[in-house]
N, C-alpha and C. Protein backbone atom coordinates (compact mmCIF):
# COMPACT_ATOMS: atom_id res chain seq x y z
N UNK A 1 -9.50 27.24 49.14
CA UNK A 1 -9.39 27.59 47.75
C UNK A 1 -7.94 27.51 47.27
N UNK A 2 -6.96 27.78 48.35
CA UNK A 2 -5.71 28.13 48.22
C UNK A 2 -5.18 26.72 47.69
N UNK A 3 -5.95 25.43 48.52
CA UNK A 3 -4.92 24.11 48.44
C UNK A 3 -6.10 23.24 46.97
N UNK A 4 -6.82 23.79 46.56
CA UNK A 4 -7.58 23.04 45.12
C UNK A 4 -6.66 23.88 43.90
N UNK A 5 -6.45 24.82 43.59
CA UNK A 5 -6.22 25.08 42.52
C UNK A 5 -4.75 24.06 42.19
N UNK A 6 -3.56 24.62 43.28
CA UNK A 6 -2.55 23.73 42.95
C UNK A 6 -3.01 22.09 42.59
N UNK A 7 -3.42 21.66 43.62
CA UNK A 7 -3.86 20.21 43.72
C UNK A 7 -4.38 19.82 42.23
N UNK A 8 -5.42 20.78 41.84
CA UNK A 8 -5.83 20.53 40.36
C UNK A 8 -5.10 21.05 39.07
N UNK A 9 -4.17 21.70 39.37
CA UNK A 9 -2.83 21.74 38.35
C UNK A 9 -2.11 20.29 38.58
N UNK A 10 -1.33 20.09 39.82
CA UNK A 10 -0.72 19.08 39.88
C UNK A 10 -1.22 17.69 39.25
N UNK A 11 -2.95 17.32 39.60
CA UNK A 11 -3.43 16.17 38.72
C UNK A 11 -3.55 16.64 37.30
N UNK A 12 -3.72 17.43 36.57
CA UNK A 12 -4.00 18.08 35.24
C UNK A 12 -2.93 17.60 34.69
N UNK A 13 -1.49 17.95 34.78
CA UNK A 13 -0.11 17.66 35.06
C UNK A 13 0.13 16.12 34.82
N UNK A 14 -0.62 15.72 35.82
CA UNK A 14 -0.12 13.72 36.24
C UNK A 14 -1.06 13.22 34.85
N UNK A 15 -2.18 13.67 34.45
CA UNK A 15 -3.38 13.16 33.55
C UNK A 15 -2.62 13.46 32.49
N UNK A 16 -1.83 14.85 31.90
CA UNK A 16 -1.62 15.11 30.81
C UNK A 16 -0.43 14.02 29.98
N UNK A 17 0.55 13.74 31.31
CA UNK A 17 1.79 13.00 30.87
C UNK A 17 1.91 11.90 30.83
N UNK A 18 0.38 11.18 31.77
CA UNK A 18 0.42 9.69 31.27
C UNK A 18 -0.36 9.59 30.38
N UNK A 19 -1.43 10.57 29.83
CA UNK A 19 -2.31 10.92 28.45
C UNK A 19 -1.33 10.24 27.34
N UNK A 20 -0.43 11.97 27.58
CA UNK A 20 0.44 11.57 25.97
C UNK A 20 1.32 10.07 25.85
N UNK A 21 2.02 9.58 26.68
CA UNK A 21 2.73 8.19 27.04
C UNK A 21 1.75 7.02 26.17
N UNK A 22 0.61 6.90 26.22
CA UNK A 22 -0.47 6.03 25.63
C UNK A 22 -0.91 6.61 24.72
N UNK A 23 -1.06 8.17 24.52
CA UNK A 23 -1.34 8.28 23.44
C UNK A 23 -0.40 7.66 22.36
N UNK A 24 0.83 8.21 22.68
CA UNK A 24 2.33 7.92 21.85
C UNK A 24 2.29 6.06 21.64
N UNK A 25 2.47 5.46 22.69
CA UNK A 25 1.98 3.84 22.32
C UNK A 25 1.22 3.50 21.67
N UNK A 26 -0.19 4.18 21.45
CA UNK A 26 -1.47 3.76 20.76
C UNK A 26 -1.16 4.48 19.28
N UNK A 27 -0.56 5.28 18.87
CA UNK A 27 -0.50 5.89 17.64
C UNK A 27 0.89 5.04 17.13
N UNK A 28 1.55 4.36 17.99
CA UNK A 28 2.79 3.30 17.50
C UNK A 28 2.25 2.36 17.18
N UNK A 29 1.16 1.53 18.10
CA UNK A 29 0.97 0.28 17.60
C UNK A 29 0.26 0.79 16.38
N UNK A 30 -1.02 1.95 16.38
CA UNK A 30 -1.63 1.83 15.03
C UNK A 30 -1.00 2.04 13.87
N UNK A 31 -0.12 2.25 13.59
CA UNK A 31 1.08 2.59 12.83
C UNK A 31 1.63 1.75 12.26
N UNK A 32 2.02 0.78 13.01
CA UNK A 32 2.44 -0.95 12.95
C UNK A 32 1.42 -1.67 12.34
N UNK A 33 -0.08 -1.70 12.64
CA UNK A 33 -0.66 -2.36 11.89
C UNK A 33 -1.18 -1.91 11.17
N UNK A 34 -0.87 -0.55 10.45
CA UNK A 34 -1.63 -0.04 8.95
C UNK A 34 -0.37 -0.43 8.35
N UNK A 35 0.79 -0.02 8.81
CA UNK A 35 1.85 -0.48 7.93
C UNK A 35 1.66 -2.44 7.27
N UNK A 36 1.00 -3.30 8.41
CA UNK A 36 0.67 -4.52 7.88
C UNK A 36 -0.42 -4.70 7.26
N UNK A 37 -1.22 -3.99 7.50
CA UNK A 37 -2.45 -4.00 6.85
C UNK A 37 -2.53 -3.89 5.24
N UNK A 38 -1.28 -2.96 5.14
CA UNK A 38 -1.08 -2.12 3.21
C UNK A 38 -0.14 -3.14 3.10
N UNK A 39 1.09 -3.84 3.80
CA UNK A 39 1.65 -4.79 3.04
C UNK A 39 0.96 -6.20 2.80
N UNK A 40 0.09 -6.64 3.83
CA UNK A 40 -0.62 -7.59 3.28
C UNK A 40 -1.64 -7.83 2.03
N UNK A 41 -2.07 -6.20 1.97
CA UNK A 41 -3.05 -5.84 0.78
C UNK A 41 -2.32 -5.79 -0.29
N UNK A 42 -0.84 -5.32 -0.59
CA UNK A 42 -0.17 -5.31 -1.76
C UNK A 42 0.34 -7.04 -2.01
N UNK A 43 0.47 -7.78 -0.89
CA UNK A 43 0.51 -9.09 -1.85
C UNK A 43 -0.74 -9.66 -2.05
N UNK A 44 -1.86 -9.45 -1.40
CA UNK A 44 -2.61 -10.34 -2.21
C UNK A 44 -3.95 -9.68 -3.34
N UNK A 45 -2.88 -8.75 -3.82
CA UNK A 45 -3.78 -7.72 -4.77
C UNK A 45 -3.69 -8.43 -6.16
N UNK A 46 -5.29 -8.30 -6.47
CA UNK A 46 -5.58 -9.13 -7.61
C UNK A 46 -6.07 -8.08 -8.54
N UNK A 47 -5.29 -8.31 -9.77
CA UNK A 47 -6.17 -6.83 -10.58
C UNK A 47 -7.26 -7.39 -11.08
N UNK A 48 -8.43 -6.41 -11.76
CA UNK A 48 -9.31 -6.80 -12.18
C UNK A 48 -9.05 -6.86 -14.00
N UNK A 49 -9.38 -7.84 -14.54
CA UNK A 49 -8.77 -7.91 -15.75
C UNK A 49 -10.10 -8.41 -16.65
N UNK A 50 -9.96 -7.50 -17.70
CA UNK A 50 -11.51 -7.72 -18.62
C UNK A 50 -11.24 -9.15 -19.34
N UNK A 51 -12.54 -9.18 -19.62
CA UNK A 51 -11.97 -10.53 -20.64
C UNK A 51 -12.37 -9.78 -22.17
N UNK A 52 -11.59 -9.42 -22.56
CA UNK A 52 -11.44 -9.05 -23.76
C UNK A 52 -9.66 -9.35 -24.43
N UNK A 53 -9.64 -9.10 -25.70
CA UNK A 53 -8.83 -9.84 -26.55
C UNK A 53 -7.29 -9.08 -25.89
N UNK A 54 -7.25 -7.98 -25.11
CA UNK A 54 -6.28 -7.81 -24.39
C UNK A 54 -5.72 -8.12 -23.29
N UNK A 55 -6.23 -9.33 -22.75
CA UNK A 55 -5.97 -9.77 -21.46
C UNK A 55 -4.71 -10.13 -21.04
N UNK A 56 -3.78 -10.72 -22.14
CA UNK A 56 -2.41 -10.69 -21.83
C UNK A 56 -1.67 -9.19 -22.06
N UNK A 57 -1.82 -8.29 -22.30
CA UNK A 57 -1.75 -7.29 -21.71
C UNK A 57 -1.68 -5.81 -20.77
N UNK A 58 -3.22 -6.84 -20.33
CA UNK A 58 -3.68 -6.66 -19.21
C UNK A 58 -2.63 -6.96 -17.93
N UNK A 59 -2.27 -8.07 -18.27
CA UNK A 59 -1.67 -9.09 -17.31
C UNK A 59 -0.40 -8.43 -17.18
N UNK A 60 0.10 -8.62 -18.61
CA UNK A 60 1.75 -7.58 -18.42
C UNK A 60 1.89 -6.41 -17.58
N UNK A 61 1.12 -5.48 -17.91
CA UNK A 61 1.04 -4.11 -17.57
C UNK A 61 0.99 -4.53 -15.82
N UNK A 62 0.14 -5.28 -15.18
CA UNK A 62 0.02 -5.63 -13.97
C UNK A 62 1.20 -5.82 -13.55
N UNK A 63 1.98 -6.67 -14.41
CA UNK A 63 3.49 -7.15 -13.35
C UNK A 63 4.24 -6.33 -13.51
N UNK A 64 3.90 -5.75 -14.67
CA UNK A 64 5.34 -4.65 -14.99
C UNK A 64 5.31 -3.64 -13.76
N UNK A 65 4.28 -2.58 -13.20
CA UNK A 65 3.79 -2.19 -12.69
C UNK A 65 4.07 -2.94 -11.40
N UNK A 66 4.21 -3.97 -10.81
CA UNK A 66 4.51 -4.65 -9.77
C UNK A 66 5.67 -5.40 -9.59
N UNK A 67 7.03 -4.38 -10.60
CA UNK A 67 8.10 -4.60 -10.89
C UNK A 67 8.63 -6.29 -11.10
N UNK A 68 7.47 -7.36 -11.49
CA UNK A 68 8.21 -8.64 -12.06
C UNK A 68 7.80 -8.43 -13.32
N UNK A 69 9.29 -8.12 -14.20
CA UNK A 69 9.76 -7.76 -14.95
C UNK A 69 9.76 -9.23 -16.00
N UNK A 70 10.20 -10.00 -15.54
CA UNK A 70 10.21 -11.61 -16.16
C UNK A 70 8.67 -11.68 -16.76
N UNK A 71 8.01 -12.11 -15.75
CA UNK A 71 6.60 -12.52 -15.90
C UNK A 71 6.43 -11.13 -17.22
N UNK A 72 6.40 -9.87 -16.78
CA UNK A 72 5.67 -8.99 -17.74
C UNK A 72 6.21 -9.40 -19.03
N UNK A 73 7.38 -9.63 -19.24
CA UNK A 73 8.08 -9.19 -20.28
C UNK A 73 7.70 -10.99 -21.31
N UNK A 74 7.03 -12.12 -20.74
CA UNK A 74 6.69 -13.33 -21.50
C UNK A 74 5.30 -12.81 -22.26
N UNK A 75 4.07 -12.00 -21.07
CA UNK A 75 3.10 -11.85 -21.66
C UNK A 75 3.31 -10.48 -22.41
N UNK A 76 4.47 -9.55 -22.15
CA UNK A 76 4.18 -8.67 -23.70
C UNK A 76 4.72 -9.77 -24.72
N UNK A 77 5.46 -9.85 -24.99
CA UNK A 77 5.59 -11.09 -25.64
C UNK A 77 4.47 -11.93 -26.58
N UNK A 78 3.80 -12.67 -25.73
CA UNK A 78 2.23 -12.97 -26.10
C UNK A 78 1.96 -12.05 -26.82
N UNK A 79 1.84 -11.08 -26.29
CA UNK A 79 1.04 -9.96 -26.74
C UNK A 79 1.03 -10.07 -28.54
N UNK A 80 2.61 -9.60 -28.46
CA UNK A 80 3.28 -9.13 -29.59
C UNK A 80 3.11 -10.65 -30.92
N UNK A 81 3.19 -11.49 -30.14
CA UNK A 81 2.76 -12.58 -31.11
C UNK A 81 1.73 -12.35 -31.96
N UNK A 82 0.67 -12.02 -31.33
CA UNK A 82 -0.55 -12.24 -31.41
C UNK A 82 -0.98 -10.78 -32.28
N UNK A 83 -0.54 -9.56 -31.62
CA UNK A 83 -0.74 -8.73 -32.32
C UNK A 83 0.64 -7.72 -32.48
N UNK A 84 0.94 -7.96 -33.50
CA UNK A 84 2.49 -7.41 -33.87
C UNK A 84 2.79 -5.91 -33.45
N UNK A 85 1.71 -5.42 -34.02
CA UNK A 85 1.78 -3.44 -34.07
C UNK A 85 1.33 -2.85 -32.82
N UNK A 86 1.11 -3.97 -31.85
CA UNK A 86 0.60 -3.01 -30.67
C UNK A 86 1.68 -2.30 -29.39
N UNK A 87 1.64 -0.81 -30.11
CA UNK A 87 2.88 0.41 -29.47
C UNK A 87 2.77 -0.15 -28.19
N UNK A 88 2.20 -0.22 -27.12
CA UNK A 88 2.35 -0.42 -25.74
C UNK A 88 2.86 -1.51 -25.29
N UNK A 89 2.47 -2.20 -26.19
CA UNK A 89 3.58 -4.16 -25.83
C UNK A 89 5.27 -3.46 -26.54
N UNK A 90 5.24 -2.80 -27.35
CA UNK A 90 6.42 -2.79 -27.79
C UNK A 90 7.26 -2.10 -26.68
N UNK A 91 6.26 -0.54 -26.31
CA UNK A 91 6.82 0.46 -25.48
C UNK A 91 6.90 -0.69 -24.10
N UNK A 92 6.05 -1.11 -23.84
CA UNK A 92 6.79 -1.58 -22.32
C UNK A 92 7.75 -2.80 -22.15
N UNK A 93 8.26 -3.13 -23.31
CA UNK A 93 9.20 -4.40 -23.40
C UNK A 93 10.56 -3.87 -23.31
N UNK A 94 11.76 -4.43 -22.93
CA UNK A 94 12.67 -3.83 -22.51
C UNK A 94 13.46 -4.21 -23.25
């Protein structure tokens, strides 16, 4: 009885520290590929855009929001052509 208890601390011991070692690797790699997983999803994110008479708006608000500032700032633009008084093409134009 005397030589199991140690013996089964000592493996408990050996199990626990190569446990965490792989655990720690396996929570790195998964880490690594959620981190690729969300950057691949942010470039090829497509908004969903109505087809209604605001669609270049639609569109702006998308880039603005996805900080290309250029692109947003042609279709508020559009926008504003098209419909002069609309506050949110004005408010998000720089």
């Amino acid at each position: 009885m005397r030589f199991i208890k140690p013996s089964i601390i000592f493996v408990s011991f050996l199990l626990l520290g190569t446990g965490c070692s792989t655990l720690e690797k396996t929570y790195q790699k998964t880490r690594q590929t959620m981190a690729n997983l969300l950057n691949a999803a942010e470039d090829t994110y497509r908004p969903a855009l109505g087809l209604d008479r605001d669609i270049d708006l639609q569109f702006a608000r998308h880039q603005f929001n996805r900080r290309e500032y250029a692109v947003s700032e042609f279709y508020l633009k559009k926008t504003l052509a098209n419909q002069p008084e609309n506050r949110e093409a004005i408010q998000l134009l720089p």
